[in-house]
Structure formats: structure tokens, C-alpha cells
PDB file of N, CA and C in Angstrom:
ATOM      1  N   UNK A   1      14.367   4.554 -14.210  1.00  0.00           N
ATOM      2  CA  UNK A   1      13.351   4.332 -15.200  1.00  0.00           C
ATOM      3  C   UNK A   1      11.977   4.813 -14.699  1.00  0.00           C
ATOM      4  N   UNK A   2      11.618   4.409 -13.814  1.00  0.00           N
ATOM      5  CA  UNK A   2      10.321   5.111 -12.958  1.00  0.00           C
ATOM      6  C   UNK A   2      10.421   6.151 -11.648  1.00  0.00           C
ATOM      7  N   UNK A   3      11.620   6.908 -11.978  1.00  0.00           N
ATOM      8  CA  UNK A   3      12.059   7.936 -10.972  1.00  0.00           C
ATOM      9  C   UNK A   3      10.625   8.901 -11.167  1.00  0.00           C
ATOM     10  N   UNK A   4      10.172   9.412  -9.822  1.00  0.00           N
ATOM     11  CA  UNK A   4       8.950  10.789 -10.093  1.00  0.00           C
ATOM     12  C   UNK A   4       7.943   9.649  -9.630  1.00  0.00           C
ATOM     13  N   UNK A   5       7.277   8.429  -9.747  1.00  0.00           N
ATOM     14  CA  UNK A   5       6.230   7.519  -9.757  1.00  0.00           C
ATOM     15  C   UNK A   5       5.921   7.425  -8.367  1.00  0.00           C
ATOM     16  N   UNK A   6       5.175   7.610  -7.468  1.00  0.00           N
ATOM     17  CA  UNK A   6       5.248   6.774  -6.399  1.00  0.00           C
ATOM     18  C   UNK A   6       3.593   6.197  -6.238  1.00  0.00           C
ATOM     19  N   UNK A   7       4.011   5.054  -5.791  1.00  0.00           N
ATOM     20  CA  UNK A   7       3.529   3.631  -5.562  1.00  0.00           C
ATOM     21  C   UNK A   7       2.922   3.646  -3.814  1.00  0.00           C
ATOM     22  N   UNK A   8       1.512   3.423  -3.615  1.00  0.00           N
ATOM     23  CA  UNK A   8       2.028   3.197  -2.178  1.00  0.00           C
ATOM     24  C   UNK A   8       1.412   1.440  -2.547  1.00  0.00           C
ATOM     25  N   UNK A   9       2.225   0.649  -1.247  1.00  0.00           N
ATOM     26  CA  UNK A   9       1.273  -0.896  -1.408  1.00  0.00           C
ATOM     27  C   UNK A   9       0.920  -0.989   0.087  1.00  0.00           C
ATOM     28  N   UNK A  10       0.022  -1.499   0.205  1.00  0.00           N
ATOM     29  CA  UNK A  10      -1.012  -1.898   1.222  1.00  0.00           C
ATOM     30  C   UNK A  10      -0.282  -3.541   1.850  1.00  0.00           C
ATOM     31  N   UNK A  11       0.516  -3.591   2.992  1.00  0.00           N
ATOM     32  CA  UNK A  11       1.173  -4.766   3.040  1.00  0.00           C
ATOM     33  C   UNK A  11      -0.310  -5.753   2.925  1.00  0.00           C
ATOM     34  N   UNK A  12       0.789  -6.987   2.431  1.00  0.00           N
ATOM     35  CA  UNK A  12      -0.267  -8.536   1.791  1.00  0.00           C
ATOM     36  C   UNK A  12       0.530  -9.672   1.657  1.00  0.00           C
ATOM     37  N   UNK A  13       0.692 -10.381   1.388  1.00  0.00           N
ATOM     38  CA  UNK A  13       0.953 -11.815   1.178  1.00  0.00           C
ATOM     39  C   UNK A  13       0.725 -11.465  -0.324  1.00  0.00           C
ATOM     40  N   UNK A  14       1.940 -12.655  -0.636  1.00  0.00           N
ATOM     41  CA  UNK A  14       1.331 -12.728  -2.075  1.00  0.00           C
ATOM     42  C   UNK A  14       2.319 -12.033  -3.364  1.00  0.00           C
ATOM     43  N   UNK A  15       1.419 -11.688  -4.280  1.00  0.00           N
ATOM     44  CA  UNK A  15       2.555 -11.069  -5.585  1.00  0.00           C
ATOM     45  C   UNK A  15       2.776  -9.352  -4.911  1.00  0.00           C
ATOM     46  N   UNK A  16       1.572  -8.874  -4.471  1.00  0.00           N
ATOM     47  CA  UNK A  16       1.726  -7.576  -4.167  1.00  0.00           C
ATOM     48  C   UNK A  16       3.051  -6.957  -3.326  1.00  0.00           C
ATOM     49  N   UNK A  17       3.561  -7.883  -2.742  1.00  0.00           N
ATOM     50  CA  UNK A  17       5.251  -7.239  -2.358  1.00  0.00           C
ATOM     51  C   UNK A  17       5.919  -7.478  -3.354  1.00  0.00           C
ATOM     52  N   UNK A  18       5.812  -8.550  -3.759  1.00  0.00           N
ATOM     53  CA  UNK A  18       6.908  -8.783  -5.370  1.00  0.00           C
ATOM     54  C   UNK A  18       6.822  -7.627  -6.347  1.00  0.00           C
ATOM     55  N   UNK A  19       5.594  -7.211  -6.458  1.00  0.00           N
ATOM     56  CA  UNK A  19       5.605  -6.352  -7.696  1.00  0.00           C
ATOM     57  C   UNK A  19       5.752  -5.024  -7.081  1.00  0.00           C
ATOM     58  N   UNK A  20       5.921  -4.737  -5.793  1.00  0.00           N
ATOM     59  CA  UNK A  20       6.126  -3.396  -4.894  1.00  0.00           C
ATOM     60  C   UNK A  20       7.667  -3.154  -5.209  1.00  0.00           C
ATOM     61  N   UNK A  21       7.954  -4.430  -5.134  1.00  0.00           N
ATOM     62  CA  UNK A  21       9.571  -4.591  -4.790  1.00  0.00           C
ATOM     63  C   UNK A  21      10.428  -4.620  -6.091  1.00  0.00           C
ATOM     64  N   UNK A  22       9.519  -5.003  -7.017  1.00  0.00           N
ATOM     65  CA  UNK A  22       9.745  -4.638  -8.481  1.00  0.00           C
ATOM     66  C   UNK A  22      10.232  -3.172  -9.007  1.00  0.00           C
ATOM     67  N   UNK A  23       8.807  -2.670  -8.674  1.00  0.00           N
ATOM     68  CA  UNK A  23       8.716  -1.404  -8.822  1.00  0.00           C
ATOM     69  C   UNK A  23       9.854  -0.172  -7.762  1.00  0.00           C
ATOM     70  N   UNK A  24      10.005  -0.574  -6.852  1.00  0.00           N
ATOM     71  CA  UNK A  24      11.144  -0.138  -6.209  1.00  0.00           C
ATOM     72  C   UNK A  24      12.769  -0.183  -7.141  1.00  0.00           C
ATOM     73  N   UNK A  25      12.455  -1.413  -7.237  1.00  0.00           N
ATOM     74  CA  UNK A  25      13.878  -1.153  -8.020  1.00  0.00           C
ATOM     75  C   UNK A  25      14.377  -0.978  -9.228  1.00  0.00           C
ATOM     76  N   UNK A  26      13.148  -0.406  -9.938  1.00  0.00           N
ATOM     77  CA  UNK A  26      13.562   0.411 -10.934  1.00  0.00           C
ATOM     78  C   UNK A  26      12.991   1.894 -11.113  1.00  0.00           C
ATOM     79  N   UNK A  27      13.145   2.018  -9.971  1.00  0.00           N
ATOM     80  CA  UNK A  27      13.227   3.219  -9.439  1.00  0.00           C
ATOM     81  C   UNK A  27      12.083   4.057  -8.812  1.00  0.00           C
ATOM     82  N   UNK A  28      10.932   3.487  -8.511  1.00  0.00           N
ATOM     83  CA  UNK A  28       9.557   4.223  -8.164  1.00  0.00           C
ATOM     84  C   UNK A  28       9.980   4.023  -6.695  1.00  0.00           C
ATOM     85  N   UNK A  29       9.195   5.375  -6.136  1.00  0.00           N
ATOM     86  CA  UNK A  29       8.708   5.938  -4.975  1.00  0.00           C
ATOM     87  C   UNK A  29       8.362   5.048  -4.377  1.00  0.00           C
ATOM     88  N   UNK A  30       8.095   3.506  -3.422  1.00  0.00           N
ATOM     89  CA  UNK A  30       7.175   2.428  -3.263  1.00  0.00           C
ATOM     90  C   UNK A  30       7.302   3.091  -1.509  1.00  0.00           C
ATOM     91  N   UNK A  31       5.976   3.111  -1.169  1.00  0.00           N
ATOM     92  CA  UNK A  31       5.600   3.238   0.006  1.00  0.00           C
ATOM     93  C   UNK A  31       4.609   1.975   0.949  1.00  0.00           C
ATOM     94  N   UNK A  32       5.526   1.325   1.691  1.00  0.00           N
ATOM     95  CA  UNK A  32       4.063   0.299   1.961  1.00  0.00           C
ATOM     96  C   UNK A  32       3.598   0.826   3.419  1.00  0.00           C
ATOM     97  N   UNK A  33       2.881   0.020   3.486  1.00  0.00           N
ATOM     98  CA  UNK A  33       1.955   0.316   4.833  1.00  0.00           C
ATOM     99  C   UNK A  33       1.927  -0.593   5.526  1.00  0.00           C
ATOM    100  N   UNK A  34       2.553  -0.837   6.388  1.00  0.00           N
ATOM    101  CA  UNK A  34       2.303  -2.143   7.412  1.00  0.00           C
ATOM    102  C   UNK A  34       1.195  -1.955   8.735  1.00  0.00           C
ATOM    103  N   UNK A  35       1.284  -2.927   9.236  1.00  0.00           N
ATOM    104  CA  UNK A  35       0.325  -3.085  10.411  1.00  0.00           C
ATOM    105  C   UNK A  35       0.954  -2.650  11.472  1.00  0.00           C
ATOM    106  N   UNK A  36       0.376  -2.171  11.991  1.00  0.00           N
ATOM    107  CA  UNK A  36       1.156  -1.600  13.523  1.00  0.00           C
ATOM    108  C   UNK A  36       1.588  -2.730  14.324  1.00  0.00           C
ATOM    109  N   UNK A  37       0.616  -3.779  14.672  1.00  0.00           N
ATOM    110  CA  UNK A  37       0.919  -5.428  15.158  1.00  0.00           C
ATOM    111  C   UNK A  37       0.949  -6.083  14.106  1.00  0.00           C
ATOM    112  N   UNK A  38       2.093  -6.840  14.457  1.00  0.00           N
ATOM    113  CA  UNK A  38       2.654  -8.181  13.225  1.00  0.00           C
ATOM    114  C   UNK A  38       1.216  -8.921  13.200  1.00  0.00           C
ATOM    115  N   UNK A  39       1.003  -9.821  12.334  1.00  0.00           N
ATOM    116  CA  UNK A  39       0.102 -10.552  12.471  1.00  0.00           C
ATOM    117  C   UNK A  39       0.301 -11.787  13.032  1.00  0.00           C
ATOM    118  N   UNK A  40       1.933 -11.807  12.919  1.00  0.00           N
ATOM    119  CA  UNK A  40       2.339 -13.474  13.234  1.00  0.00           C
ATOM    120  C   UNK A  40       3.640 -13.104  14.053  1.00  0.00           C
ATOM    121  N   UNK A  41       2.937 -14.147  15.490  1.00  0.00           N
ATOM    122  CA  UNK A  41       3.890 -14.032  16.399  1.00  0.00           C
ATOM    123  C   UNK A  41       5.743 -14.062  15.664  1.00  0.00           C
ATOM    124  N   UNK A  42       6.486 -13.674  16.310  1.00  0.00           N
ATOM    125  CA  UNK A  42       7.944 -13.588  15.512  1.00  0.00           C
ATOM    126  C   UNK A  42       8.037 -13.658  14.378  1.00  0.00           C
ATOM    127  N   UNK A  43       7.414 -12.867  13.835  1.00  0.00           N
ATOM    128  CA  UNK A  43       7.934 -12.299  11.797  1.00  0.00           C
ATOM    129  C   UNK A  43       8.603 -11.852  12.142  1.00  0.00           C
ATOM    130  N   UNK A  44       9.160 -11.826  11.304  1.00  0.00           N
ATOM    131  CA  UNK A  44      10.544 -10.714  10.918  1.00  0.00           C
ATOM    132  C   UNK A  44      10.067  -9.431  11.088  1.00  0.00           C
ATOM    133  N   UNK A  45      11.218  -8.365  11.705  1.00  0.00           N
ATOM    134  CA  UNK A  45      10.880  -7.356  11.600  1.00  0.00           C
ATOM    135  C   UNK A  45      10.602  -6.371  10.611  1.00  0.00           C
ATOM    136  N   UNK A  46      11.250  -6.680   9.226  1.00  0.00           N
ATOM    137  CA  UNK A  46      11.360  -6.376   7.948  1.00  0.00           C
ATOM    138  C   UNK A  46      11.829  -7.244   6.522  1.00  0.00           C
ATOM    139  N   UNK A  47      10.535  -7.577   6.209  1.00  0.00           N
ATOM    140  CA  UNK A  47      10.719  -9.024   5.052  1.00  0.00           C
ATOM    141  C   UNK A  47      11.638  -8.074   3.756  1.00  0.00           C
ATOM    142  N   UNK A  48      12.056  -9.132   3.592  1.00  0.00           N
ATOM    143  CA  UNK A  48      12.997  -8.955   2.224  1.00  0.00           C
ATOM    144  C   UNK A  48      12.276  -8.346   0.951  1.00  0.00           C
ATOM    145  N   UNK A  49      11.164  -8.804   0.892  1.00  0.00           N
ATOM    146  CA  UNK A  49      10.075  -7.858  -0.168  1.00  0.00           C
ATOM    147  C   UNK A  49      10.241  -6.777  -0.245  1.00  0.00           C
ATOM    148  N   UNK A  50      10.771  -6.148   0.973  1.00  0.00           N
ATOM    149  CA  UNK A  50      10.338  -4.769   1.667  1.00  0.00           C
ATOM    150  C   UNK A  50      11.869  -3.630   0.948  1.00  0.00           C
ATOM    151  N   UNK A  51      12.841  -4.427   0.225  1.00  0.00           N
ATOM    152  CA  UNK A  51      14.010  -3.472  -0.657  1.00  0.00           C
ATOM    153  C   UNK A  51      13.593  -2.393  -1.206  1.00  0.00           C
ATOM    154  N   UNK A  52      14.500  -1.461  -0.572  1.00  0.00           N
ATOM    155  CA  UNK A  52      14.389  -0.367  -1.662  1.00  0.00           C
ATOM    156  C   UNK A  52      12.677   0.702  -1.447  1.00  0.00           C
ATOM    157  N   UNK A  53      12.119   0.303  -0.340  1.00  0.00           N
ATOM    158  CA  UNK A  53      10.451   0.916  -0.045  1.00  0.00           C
ATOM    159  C   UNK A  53      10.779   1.809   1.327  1.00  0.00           C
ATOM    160  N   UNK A  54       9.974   3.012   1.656  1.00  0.00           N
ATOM    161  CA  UNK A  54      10.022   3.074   2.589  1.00  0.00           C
ATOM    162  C   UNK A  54       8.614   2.520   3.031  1.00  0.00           C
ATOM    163  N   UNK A  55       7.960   2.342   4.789  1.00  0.00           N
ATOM    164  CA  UNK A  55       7.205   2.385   4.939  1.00  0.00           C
ATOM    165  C   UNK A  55       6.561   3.134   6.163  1.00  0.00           C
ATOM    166  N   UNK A  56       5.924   2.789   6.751  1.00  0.00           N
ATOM    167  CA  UNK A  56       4.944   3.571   7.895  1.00  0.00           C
ATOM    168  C   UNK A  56       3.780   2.252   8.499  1.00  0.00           C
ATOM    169  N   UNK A  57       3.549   2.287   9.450  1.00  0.00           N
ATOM    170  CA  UNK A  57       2.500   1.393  10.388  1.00  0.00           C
ATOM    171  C   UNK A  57       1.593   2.129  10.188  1.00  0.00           C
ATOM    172  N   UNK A  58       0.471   1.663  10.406  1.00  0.00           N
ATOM    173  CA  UNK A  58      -0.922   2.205  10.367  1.00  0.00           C
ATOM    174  C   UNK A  58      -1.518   0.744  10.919  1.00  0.00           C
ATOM    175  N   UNK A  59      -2.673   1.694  11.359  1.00  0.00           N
ATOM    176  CA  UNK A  59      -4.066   0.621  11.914  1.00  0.00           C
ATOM    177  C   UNK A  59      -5.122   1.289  10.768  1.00  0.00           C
ATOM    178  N   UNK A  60      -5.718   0.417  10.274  1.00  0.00           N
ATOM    179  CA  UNK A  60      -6.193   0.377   9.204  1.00  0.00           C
ATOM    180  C   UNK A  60      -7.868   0.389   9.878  1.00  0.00           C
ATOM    181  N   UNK A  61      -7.675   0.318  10.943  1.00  0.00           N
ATOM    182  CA  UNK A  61      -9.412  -0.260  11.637  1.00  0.00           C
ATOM    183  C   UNK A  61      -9.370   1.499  12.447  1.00  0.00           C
ATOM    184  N   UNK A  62      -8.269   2.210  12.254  1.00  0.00           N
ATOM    185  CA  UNK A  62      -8.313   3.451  13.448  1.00  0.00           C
ATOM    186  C   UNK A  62      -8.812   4.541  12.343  1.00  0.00           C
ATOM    187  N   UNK A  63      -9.532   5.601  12.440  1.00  0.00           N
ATOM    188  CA  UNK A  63     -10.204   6.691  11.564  1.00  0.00           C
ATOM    189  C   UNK A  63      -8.930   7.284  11.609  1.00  0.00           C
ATOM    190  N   UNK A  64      -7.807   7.610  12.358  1.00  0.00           N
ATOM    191  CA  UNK A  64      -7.153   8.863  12.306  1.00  0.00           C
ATOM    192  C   UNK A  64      -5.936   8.224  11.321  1.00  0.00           C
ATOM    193  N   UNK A  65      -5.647   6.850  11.568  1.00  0.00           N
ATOM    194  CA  UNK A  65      -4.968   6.477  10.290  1.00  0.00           C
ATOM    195  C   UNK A  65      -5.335   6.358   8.959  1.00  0.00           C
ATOM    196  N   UNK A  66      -6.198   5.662   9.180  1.00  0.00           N
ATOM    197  CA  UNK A  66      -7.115   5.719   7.462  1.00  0.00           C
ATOM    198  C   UNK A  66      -6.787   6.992   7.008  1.00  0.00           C
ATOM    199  N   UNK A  67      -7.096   7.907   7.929  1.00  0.00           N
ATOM    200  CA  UNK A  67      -6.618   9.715   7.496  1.00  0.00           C
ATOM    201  C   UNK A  67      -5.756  10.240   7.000  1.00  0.00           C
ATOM    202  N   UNK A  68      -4.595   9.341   7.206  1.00  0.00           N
ATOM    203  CA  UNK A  68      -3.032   9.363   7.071  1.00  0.00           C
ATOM    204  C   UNK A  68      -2.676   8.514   5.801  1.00  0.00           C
ATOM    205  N   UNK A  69      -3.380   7.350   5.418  1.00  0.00           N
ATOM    206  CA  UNK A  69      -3.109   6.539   4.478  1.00  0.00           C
ATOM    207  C   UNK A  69      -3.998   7.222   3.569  1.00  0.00           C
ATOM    208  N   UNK A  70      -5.011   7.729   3.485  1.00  0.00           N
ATOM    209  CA  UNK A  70      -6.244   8.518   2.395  1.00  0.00           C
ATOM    210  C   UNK A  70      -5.387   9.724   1.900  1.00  0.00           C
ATOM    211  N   UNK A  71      -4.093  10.929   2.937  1.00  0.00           N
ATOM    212  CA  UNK A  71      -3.419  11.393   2.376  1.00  0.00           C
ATOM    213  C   UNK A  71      -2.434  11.078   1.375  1.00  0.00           C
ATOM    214  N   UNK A  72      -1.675  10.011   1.519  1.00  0.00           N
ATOM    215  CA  UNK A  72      -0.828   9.332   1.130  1.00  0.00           C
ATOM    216  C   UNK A  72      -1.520   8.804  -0.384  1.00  0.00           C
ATOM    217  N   UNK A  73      -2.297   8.206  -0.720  1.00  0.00           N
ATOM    218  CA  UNK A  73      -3.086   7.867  -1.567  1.00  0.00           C
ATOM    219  C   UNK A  73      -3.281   8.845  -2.548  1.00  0.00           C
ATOM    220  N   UNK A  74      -3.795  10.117  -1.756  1.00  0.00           N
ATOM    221  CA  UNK A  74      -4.163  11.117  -2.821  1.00  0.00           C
ATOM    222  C   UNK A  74      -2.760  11.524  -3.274  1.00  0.00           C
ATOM    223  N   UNK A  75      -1.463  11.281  -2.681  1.00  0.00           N
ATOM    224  CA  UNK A  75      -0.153  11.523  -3.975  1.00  0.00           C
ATOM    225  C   UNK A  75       0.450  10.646  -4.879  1.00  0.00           C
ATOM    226  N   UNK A  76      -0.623   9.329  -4.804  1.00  0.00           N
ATOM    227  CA  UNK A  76       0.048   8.313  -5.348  1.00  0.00           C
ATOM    228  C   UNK A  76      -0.339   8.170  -7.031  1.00  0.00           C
ATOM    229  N   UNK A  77       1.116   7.679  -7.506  1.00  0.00           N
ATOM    230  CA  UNK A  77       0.455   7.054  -8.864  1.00  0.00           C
ATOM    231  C   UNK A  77      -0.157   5.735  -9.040  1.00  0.00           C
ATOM    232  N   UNK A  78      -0.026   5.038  -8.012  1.00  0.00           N
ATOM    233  CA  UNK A  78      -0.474   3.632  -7.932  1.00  0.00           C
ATOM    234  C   UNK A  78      -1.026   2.671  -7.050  1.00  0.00           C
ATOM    235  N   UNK A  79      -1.078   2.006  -6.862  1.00  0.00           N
ATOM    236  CA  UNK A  79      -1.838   1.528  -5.462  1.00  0.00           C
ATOM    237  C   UNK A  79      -2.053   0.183  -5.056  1.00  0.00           C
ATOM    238  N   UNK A  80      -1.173  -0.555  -4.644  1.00  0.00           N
ATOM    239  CA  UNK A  80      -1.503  -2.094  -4.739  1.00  0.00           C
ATOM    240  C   UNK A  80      -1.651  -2.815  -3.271  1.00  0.00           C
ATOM    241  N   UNK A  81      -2.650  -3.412  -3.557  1.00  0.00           N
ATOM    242  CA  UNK A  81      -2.882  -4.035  -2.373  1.00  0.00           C
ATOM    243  C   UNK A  81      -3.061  -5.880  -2.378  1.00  0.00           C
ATOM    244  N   UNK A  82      -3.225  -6.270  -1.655  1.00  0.00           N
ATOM    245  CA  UNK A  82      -3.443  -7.723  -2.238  1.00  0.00           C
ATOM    246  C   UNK A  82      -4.181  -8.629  -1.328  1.00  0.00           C
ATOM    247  N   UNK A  83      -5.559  -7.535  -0.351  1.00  0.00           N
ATOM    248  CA  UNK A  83      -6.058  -8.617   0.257  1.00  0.00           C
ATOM    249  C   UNK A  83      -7.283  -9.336  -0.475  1.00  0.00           C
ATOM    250  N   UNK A  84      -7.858 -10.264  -0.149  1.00  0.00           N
ATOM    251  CA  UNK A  84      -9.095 -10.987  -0.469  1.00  0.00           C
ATOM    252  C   UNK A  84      -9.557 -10.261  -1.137  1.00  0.00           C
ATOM    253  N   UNK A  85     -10.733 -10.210  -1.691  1.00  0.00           N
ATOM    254  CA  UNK A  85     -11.884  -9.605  -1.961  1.00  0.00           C
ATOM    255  C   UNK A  85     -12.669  -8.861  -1.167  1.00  0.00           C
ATOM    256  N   UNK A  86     -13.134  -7.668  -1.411  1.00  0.00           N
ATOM    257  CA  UNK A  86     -13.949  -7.109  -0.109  1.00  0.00           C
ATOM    258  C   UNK A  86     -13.862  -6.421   1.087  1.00  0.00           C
ATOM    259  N   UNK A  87     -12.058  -7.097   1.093  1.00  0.00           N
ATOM    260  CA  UNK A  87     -11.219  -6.658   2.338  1.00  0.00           C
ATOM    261  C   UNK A  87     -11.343  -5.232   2.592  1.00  0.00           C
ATOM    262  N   UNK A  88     -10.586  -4.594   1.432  1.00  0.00           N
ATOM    263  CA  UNK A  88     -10.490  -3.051   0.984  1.00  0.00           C
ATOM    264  C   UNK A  88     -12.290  -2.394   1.336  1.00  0.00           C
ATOM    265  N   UNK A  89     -13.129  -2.402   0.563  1.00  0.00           N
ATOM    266  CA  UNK A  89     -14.127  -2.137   0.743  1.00  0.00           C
ATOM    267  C   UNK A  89     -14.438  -2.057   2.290  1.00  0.00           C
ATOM    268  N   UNK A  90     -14.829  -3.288   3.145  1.00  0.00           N
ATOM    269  CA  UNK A  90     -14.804  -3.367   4.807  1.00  0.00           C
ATOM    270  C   UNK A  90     -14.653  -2.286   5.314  1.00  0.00           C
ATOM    271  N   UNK A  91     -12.698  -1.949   4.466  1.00  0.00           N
ATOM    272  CA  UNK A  91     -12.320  -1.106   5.677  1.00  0.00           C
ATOM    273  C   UNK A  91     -12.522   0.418   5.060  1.00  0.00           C
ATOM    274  N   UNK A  92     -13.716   0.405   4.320  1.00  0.00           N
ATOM    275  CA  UNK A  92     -13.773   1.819   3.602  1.00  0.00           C
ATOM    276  C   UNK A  92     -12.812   2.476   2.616  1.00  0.00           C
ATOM    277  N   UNK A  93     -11.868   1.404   2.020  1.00  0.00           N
ATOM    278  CA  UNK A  93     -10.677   1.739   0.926  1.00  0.00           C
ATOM    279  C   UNK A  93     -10.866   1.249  -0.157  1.00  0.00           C
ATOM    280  N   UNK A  94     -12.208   1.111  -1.072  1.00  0.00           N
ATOM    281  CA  UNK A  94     -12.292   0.657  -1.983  1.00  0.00           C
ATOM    282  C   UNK A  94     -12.168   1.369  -3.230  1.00  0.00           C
ATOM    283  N   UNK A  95     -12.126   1.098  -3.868  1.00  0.00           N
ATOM    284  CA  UNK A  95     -12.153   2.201  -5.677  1.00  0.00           C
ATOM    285  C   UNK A  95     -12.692   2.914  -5.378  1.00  0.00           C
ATOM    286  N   UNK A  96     -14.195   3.447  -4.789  1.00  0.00           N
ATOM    287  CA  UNK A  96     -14.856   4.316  -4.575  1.00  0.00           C
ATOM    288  C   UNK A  96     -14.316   5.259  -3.935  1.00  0.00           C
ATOM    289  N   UNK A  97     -13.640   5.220  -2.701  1.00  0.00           N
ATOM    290  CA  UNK A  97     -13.327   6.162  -1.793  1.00  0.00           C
ATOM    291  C   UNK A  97     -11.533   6.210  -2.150  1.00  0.00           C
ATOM    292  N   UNK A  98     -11.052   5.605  -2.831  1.00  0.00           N
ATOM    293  CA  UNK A  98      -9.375   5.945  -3.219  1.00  0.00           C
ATOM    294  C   UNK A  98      -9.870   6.884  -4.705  1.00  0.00           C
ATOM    295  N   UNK A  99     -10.712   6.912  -5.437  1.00  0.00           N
ATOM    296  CA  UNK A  99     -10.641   7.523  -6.460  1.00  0.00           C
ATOM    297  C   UNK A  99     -11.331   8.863  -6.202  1.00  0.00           C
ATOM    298  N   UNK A 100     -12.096   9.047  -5.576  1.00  0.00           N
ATOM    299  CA  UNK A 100     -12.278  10.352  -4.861  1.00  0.00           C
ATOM    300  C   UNK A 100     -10.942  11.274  -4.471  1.00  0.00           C
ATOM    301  N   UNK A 101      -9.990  10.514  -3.722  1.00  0.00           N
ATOM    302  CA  UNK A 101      -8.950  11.402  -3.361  1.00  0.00           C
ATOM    303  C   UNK A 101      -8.235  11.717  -4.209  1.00  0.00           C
ATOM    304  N   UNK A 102      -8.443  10.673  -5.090  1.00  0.00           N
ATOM    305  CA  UNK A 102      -7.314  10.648  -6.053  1.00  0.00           C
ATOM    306  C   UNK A 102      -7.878  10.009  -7.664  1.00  0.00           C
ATOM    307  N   UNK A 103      -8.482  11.061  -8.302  1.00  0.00           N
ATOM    308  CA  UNK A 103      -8.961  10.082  -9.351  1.00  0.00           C
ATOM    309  C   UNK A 103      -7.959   9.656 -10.411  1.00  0.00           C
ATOM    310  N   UNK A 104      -6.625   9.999 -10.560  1.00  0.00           N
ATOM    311  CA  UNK A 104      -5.567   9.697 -11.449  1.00  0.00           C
ATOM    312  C   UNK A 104      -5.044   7.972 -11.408  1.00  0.00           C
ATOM    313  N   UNK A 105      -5.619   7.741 -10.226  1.00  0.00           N
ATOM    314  CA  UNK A 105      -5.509   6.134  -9.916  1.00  0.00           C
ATOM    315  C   UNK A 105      -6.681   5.003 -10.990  1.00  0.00           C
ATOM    316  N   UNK A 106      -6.544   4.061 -11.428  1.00  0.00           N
ATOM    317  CA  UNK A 106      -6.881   3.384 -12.274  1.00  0.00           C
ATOM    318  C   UNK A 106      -7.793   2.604 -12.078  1.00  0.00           C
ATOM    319  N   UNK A 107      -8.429   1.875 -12.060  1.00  0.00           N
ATOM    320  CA  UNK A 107      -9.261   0.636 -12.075  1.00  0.00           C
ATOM    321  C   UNK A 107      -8.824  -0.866 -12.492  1.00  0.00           C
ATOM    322  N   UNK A 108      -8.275  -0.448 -13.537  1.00  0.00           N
ATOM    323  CA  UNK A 108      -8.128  -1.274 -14.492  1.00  0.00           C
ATOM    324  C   UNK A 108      -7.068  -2.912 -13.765  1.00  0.00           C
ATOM    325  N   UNK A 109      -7.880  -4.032 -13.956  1.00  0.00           N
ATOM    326  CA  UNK A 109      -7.712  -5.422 -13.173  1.00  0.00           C
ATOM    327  C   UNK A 109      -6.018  -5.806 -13.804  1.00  0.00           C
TER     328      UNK A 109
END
């Protein structure tokens, strides 16, 4: 149903794997991005959210990744992330600088 779509999600807590994982299985491209370090001593190595996605580590605080995820972005149809408020912005990934690469990406809440 959504074969051709791809999705990247920004790993998070929350609905944003659910609806990654959604979107995976009916058929979109879902790419997430994890953290290079777990955040929490013994997580799992790969949460169940994670069906049907491929992903990639990144350091989100390193310029040469951001570089790598800003590519990735500019092929995406979608983009979900699910930290706080502000979070995105911080790390220089806000609407402003994802719609530059990619203005086919949305706004819309």
C-alpha cells in the first residue's frame, strides 16, 4: 500500500516507533536512526517497534553524522521524530534546516 514512500524516524520513546512501525508494515521504506550508545544500560539490542525498518546509528551531537542523516532526509517522504520540544532545533534539525534539504517534507502538526 505505501510501497515507493520512505519514512526516516528519529529513534524516541513514545508513539513515534508505533507509527514507524505502522508505516513499515504496510509497506513504506521506514528508516530509523538510533544512537550509537544505548541510552539505558541493558536495552535491548533491537526493540520490537523496530519490525520491518531498517536502521543505522548516528551521533546526532557529531557534524559528520548529522551529514549522513541531512542526506538521508533529503530522500525522505516523511520524517518522524518524537523528542521534547526544542530537542530537534538544539541539535540543528529543525523544520528550518530539514526543509531546506528537502522541501517536499511537511509541517503540518
Amino acid at each position: 500500500m505505501l510501497r515507493g514512500i520512505r519514512i526516516v524516524e528519529i529513534e524516541a520513546l513514545g508513539p513515534a516507533p508505533f507509527a514507524g512501525m505502522l508505516l513499515a508494515d504496510h509497506g513504506a521504506d521506514v528508516i530509523v536512526v538510533h544512537r550509537k550508545h544505548p541510552a539505558v544500560p541493558g536495552q535491548p539490542e533491537r526493540s520490537l517497534l523496530d519490525r520491518g525498518k531498517r536502521s543505522i546509528a548516528l551521533d546526532l551531537k557529531n557534524d559528520d553524522d548529522v551529514a549522513v542523516l541531512m542526506r538521508l532526509i533529503a530522500t525522505a517522504d516523511g520524517l518522524i521524530e518524537g523528542f521534547r520540544p526544542g530537542v530537534m532545533e538544539r541539535l540543528g534539525l529543525g523544520p528550518e534546516a530539514c526543509l531546506a534539504v528537502n522541501p517536499r517534507l511537511s509541517t503540518a502538526a
